[in-house]
N, C-alpha and C. Protein backbone atom coordinates (compact mmCIF):
# COMPACT_ATOMS: atom_id res chain seq x y z
N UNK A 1 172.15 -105.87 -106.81
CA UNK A 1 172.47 -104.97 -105.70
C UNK A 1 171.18 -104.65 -104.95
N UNK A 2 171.22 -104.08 -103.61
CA UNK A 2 170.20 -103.93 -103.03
C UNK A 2 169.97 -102.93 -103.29
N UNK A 3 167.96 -102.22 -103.33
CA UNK A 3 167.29 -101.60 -103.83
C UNK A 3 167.01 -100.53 -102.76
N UNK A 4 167.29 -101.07 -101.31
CA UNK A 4 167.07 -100.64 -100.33
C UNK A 4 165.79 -101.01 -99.61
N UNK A 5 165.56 -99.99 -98.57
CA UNK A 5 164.32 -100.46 -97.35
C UNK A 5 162.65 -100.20 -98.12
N UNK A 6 163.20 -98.94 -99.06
CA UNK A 6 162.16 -98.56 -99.98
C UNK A 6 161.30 -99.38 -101.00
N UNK A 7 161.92 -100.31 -101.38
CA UNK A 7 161.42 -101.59 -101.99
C UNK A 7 160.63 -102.77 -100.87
N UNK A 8 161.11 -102.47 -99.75
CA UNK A 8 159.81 -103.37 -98.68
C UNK A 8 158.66 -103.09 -98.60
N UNK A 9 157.50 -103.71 -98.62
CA UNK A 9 156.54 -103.34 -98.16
C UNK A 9 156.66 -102.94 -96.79
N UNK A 10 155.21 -102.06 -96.70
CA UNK A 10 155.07 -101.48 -95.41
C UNK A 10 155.14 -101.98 -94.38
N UNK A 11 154.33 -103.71 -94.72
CA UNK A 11 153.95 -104.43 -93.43
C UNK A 11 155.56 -105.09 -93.25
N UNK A 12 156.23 -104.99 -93.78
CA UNK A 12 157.61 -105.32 -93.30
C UNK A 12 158.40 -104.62 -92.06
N UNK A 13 158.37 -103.63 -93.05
CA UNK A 13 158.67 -102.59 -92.09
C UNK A 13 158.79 -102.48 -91.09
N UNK A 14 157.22 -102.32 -91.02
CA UNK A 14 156.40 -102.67 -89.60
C UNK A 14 156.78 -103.67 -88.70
N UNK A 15 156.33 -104.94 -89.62
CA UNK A 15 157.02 -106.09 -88.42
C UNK A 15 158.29 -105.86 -88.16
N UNK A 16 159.29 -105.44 -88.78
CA UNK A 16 160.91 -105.77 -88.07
C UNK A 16 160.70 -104.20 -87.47
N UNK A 17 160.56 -103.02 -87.17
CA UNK A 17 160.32 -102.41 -86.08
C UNK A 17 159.55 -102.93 -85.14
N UNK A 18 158.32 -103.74 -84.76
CA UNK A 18 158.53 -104.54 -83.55
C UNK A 18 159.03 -105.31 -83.06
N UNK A 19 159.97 -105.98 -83.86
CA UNK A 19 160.71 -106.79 -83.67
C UNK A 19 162.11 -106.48 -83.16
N UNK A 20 162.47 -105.50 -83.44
CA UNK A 20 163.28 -104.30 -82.57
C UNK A 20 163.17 -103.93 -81.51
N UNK A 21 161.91 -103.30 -81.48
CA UNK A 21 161.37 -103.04 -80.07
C UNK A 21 161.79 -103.56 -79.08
N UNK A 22 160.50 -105.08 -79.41
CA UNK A 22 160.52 -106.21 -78.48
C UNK A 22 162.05 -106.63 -78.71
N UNK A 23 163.13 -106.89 -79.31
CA UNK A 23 164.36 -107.41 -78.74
C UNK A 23 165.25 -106.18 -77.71
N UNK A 24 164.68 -104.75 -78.10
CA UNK A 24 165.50 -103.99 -77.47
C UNK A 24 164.70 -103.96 -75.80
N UNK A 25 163.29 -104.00 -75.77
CA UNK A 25 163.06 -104.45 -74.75
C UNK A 25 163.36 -105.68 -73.59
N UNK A 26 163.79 -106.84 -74.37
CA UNK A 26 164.34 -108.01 -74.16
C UNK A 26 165.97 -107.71 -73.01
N UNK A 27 166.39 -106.67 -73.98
CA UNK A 27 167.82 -106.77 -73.82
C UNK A 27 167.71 -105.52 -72.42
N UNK A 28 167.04 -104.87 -72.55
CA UNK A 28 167.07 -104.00 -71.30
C UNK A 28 166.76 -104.82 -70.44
N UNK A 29 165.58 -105.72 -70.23
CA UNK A 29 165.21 -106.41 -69.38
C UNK A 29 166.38 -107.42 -68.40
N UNK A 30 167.17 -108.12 -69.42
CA UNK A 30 168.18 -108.96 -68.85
C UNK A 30 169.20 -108.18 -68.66
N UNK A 31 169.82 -107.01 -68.81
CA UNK A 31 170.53 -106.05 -68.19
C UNK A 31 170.44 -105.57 -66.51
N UNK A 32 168.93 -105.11 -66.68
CA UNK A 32 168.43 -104.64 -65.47
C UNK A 32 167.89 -105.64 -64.60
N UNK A 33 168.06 -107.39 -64.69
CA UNK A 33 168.12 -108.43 -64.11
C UNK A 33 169.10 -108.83 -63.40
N UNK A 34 170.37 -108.18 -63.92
CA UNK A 34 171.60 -108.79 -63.13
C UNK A 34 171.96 -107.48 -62.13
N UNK A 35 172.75 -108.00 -60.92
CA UNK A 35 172.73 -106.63 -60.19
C UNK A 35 173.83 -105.65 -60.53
N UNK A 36 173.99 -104.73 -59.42
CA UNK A 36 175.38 -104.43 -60.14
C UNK A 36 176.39 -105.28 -59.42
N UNK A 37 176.75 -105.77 -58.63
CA UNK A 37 178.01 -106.42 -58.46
C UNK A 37 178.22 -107.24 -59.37
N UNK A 38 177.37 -108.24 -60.33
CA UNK A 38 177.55 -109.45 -61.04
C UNK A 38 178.07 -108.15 -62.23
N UNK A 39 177.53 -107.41 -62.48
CA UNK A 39 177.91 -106.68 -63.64
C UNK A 39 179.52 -105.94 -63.65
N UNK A 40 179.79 -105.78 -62.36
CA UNK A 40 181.21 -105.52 -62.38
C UNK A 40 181.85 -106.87 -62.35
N UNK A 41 181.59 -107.63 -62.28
CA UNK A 41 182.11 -109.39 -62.29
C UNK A 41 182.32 -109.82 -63.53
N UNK A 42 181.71 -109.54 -64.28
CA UNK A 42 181.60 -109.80 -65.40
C UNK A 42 182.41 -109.07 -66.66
N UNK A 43 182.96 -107.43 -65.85
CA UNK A 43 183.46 -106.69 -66.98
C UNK A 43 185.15 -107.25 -66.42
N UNK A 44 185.92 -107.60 -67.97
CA UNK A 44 187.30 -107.69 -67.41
C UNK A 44 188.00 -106.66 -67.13
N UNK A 45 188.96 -106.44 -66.17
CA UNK A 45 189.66 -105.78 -65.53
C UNK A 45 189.20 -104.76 -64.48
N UNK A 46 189.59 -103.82 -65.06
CA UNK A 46 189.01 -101.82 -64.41
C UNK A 46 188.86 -101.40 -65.45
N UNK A 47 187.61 -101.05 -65.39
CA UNK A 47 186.99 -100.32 -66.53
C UNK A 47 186.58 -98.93 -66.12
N UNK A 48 186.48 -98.82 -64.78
CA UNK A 48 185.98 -97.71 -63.33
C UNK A 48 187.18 -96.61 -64.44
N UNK A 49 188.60 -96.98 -64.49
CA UNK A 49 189.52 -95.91 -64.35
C UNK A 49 189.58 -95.03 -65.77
N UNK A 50 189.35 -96.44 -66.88
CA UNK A 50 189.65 -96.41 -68.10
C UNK A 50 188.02 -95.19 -68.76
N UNK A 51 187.29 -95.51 -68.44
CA UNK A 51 185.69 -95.51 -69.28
C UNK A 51 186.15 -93.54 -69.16
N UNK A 52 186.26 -93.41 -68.29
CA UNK A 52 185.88 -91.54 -68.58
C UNK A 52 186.39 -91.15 -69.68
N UNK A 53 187.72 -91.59 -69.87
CA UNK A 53 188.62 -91.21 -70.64
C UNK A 53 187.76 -91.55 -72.49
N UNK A 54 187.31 -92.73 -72.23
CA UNK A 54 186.69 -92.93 -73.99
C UNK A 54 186.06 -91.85 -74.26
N UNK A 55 184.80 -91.17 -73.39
CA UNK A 55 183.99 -90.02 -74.17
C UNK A 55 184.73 -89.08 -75.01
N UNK A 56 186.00 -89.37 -74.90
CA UNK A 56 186.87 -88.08 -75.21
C UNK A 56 186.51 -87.83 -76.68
N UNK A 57 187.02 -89.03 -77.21
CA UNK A 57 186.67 -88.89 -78.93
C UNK A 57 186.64 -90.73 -79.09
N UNK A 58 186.48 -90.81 -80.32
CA UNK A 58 186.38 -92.25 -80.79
C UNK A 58 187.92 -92.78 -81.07
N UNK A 59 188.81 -92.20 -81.28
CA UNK A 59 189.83 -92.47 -81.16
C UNK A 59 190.55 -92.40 -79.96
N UNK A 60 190.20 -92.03 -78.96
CA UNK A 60 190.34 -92.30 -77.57
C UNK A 60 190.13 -93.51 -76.98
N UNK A 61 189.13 -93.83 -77.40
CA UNK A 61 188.37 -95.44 -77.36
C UNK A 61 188.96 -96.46 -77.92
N UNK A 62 189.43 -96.11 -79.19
CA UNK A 62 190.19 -97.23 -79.92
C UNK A 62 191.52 -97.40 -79.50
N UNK A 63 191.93 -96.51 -78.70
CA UNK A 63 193.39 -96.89 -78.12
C UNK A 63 193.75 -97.86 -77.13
N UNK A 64 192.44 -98.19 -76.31
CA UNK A 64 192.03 -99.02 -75.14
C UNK A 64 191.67 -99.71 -75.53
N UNK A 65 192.41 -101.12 -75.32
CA UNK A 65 191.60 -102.78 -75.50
C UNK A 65 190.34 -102.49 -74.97
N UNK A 66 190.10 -102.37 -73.56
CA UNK A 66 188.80 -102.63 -73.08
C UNK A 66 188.12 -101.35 -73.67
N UNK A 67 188.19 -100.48 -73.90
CA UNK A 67 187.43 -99.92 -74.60
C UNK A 67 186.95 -99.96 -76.39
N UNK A 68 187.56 -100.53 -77.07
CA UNK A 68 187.14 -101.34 -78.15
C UNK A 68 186.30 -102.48 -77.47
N UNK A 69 186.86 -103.60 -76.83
CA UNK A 69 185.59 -104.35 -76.18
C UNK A 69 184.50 -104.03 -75.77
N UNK A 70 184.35 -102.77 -75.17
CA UNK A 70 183.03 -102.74 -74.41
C UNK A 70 182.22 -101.92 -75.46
N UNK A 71 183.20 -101.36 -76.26
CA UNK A 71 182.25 -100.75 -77.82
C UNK A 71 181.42 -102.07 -79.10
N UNK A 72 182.95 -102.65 -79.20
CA UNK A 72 182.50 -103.79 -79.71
C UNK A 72 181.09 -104.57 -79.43
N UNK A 73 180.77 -104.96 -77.74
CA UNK A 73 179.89 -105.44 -76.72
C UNK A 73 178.75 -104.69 -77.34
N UNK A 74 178.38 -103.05 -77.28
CA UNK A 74 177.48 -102.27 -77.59
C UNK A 74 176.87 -102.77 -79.53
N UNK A 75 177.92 -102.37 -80.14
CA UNK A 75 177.47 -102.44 -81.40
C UNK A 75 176.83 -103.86 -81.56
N UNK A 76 177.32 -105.10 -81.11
CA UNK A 76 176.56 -106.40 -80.85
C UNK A 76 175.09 -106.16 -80.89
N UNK A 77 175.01 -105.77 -79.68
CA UNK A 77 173.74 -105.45 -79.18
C UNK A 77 172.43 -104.76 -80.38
N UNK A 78 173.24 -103.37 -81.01
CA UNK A 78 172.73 -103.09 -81.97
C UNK A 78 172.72 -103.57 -83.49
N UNK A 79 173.36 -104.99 -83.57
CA UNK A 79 173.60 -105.68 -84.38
C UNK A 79 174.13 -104.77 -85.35
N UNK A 80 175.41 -104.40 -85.69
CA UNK A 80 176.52 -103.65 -86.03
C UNK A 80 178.06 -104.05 -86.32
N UNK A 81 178.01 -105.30 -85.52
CA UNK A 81 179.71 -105.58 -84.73
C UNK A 81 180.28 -105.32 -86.12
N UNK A 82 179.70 -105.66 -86.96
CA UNK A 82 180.86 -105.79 -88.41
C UNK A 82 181.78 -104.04 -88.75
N UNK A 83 181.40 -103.45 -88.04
CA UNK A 83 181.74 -101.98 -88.48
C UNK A 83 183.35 -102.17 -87.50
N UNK A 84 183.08 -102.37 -86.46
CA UNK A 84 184.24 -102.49 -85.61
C UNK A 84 184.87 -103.59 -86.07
N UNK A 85 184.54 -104.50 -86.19
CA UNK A 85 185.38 -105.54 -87.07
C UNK A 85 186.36 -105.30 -88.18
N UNK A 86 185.31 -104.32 -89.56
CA UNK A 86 186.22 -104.38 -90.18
C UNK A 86 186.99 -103.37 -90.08
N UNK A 87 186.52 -102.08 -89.46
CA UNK A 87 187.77 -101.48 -88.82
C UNK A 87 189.32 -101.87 -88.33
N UNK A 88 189.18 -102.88 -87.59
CA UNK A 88 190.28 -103.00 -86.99
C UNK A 88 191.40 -104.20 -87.72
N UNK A 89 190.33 -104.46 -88.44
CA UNK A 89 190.88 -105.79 -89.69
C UNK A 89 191.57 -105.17 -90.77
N UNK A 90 191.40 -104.09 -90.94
CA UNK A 90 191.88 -102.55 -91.86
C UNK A 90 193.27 -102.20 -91.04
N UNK A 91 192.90 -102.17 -89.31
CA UNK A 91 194.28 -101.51 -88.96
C UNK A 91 195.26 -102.83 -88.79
N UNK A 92 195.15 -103.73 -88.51
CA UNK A 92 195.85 -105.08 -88.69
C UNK A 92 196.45 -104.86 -89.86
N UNK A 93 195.93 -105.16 -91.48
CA UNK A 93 196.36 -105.88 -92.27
C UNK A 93 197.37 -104.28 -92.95
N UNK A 94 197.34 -103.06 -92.91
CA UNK A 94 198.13 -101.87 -92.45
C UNK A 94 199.65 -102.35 -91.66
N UNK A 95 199.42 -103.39 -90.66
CA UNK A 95 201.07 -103.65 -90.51
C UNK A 95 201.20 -104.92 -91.13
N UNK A 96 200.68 -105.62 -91.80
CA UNK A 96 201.35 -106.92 -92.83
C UNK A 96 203.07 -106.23 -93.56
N UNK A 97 203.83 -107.22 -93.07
CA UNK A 97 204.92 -106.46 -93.52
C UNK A 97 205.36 -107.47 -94.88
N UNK A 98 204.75 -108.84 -95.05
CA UNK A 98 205.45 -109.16 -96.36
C UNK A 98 204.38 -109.30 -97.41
N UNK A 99 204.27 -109.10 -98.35
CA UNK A 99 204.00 -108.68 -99.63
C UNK A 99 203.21 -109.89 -100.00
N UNK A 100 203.43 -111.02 -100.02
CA UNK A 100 202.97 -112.42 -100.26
C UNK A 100 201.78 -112.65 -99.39
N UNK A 101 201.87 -111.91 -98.10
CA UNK A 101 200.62 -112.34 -96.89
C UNK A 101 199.36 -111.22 -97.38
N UNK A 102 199.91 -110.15 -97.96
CA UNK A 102 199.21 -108.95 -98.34
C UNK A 102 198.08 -109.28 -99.22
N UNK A 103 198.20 -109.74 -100.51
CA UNK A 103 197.37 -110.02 -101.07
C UNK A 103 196.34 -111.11 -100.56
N UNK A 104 196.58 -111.94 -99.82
CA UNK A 104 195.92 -112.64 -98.91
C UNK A 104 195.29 -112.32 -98.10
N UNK A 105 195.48 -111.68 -97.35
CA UNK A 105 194.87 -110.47 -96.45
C UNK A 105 193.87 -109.91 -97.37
N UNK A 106 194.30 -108.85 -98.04
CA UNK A 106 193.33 -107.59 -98.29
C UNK A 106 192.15 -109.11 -99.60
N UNK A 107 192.26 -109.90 -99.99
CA UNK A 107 191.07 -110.59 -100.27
C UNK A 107 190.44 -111.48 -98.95
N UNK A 108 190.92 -111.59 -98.45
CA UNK A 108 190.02 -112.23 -96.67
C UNK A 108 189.13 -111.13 -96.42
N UNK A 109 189.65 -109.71 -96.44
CA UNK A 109 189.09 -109.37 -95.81
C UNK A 109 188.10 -108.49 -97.01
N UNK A 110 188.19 -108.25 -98.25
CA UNK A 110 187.36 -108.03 -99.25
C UNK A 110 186.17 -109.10 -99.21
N UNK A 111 186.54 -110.11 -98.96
CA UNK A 111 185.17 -111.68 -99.13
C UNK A 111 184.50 -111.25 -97.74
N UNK A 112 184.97 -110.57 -96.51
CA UNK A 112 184.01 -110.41 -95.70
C UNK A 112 183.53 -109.43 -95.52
N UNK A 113 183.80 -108.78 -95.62
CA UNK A 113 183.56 -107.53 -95.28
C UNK A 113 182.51 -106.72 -96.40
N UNK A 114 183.44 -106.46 -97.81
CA UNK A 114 182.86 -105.42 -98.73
C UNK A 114 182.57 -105.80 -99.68
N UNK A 115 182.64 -106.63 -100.10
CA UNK A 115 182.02 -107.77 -101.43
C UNK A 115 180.32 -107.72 -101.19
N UNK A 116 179.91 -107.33 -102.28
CA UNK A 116 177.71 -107.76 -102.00
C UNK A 116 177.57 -109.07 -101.55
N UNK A 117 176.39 -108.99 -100.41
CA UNK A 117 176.38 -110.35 -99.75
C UNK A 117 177.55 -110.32 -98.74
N UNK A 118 178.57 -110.17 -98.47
CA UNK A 118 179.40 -110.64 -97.99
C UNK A 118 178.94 -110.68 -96.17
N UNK A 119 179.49 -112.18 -95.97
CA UNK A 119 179.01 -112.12 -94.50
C UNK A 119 179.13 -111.53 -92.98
N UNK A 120 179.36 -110.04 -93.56
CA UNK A 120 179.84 -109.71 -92.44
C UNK A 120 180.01 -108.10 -93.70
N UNK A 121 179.52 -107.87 -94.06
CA UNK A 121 179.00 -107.13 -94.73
C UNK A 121 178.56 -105.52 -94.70
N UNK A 122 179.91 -104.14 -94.98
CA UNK A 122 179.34 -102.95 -94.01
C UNK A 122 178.81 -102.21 -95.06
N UNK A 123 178.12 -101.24 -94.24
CA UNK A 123 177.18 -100.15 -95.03
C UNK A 123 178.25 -99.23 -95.79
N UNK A 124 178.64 -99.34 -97.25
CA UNK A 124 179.10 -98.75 -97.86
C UNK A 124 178.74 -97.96 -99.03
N UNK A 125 178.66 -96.85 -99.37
CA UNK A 125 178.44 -96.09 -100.47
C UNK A 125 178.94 -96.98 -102.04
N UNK A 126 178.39 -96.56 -103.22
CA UNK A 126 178.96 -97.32 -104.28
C UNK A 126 180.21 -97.05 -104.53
N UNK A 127 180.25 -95.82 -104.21
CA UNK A 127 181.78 -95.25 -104.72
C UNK A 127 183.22 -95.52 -104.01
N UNK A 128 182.91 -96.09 -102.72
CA UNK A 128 183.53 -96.54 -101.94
C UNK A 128 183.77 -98.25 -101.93
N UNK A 129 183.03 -98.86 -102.50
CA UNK A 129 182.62 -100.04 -102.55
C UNK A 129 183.60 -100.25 -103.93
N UNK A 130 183.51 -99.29 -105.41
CA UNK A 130 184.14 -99.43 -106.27
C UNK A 130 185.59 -98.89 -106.23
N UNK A 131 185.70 -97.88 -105.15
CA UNK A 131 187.26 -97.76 -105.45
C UNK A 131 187.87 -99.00 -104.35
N UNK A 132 187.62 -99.60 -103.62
CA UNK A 132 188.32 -100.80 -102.90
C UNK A 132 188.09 -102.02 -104.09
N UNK A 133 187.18 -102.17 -104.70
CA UNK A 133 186.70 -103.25 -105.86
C UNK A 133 188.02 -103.18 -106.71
N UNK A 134 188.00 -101.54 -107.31
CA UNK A 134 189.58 -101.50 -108.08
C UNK A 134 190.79 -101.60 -107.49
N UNK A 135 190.74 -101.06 -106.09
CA UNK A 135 192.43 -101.26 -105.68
C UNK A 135 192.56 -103.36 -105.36
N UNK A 136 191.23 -104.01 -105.82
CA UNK A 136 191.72 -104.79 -105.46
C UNK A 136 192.49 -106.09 -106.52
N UNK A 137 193.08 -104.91 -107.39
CA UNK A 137 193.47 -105.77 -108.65
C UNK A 137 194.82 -105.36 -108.38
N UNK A 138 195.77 -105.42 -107.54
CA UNK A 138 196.94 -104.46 -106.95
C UNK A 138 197.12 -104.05 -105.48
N UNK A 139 196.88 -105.23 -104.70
CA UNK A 139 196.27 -104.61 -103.27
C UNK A 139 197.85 -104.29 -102.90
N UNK A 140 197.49 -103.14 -102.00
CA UNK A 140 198.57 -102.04 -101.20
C UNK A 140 198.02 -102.12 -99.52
N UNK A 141 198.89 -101.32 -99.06
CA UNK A 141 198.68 -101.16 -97.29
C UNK A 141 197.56 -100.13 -97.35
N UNK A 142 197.17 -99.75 -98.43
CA UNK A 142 196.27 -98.34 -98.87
C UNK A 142 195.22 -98.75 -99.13
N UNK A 143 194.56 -99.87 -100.22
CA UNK A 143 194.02 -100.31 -100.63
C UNK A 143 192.01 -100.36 -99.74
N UNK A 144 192.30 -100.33 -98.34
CA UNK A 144 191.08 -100.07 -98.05
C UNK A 144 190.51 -98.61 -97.57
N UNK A 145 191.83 -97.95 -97.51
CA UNK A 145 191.21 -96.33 -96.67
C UNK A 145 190.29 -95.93 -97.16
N UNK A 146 189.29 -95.69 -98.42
CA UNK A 146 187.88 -95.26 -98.76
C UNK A 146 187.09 -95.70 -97.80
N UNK A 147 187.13 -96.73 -97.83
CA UNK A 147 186.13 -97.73 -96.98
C UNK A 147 186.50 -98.08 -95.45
N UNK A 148 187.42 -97.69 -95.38
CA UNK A 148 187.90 -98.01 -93.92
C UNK A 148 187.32 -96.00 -93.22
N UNK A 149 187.82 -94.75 -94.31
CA UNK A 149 186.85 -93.88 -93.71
C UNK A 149 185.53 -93.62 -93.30
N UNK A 150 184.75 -94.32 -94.37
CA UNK A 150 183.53 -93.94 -94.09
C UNK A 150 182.79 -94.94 -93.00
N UNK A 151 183.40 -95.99 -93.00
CA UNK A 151 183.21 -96.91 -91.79
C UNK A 151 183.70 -96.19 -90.71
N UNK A 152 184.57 -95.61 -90.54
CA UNK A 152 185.22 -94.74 -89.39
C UNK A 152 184.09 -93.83 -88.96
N UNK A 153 183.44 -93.11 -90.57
CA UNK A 153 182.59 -91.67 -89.76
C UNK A 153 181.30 -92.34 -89.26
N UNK A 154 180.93 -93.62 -89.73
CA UNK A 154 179.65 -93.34 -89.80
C UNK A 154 179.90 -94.35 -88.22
N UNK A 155 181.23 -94.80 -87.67
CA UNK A 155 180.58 -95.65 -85.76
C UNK A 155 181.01 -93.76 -85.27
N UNK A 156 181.67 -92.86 -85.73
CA UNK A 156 181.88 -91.48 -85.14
C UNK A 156 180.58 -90.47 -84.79
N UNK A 157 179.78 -90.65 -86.20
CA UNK A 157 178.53 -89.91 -86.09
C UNK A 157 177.40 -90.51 -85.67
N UNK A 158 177.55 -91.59 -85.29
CA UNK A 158 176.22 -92.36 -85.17
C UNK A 158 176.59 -93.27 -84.28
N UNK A 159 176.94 -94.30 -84.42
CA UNK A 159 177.55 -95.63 -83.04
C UNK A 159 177.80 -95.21 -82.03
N UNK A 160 179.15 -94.27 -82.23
CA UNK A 160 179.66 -94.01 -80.93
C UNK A 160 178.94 -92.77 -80.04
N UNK A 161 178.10 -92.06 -80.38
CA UNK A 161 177.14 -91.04 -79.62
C UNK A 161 176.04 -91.72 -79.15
N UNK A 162 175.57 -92.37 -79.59
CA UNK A 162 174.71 -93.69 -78.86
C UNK A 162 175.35 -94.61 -77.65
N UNK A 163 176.32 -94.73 -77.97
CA UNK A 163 177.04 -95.39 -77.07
C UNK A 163 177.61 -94.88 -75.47
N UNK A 164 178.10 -93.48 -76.21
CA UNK A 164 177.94 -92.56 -74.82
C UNK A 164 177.05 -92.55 -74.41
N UNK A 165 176.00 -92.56 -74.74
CA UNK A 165 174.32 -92.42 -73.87
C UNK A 165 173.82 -93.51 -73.65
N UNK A 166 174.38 -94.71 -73.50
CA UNK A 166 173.72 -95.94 -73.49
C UNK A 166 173.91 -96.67 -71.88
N UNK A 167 173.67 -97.15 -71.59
CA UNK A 167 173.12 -97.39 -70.21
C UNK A 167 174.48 -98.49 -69.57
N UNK A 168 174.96 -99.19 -70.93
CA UNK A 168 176.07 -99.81 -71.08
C UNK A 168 177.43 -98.80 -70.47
N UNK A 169 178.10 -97.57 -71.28
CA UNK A 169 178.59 -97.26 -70.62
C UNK A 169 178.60 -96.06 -69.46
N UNK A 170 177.26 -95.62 -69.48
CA UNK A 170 176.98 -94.90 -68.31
C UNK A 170 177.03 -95.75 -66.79
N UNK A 171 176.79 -96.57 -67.04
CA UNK A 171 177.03 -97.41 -65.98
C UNK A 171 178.75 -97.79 -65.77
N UNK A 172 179.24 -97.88 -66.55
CA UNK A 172 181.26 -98.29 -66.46
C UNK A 172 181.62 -96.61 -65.96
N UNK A 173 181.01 -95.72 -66.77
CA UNK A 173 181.36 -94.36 -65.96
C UNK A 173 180.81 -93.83 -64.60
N UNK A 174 180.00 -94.41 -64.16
CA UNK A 174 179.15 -94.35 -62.94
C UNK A 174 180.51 -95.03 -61.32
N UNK A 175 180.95 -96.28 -62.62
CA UNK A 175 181.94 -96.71 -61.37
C UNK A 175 183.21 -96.18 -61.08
N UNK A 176 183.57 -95.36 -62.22
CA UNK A 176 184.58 -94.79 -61.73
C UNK A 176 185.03 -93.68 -60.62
């Protein structure tokens, strides 16, 4: 299991915070390269009408295709997407209605998601990590809510307040 960031050396550290930097610099740069008309060209539909409405709450957001997309789009950026991923791979496999697809499901999405290593892999507590580990000897429509909450709080307390302030959708709220 991982030991955490605390087991890196310093000069690690170090380098992948500039390496941050410089990509978050990168990414502002080619943002503020395109104008705004290409940037409304580029977003699908009306986003002008939809965007006010997301600040509301995070579940406001998730009710809107394009607003899961343009969240989705953000967490990318902050190299994250897997949080929204397995979120919504949680609310999917929640309507599996036959029993046979179920267990199939909830291990697809155990091998990606919450398994150590797994490629696509979210920030989970142990205890959360072990009660989905056990429900998965018996998987149910239930079987991920530990882990599907704390994935919930932590794009609530952290993702999605960044996101309001991010230049990404201050700009979709700018056009409305």
């Amino acid at each position: 299991m991982c030991k955490g960031l605390a087991t890196l050396p310093a000069s690690c550290l170090e380098r992948a915070k500039e390496v941050g930097t410089r990509l978050s610099i990168l990414l502002l740069k080619s943002e503020s390269s395109v104008s705004r008309s290409e940037r409304k060209t580029r977003i699908p539909g009306s986003h002008a009408d939809e965007a006010p409405k997301w600040g509301g709450s995070l579940d406001t957001l998730l009710e809107h295709k394009r607003g899961v997309a343009a969240f989705r789009s953000f967490l990318r950026s902050e190299f994250s997407e897997e949080n929204i991923d397995f979120w919504l791979a949680c609310e999917e496999y929640k309507n599996t209605k036959t029993s046979s697809k179920l267990t199939l499901k909830a291990q697809k999405i155990y091998d990606e998601f919450v398994r150590v290593q797994a490629p696509k892999e979210v920030n989970l507590d142990s205890h959360s990590r072990e009660s989905v580990h056990t429900n998965m000897t018996n998987p149910s429509l239930s079987c991920f809510d530990p882990a599907q909450k704390r994935i919930y709080g932590i794009m609530e307390k952290d993702s999605f307040p960044r996101f309001l302030k991010s230049q990404f959708y201050l700009g979709l709220f700018k056009q409305a």
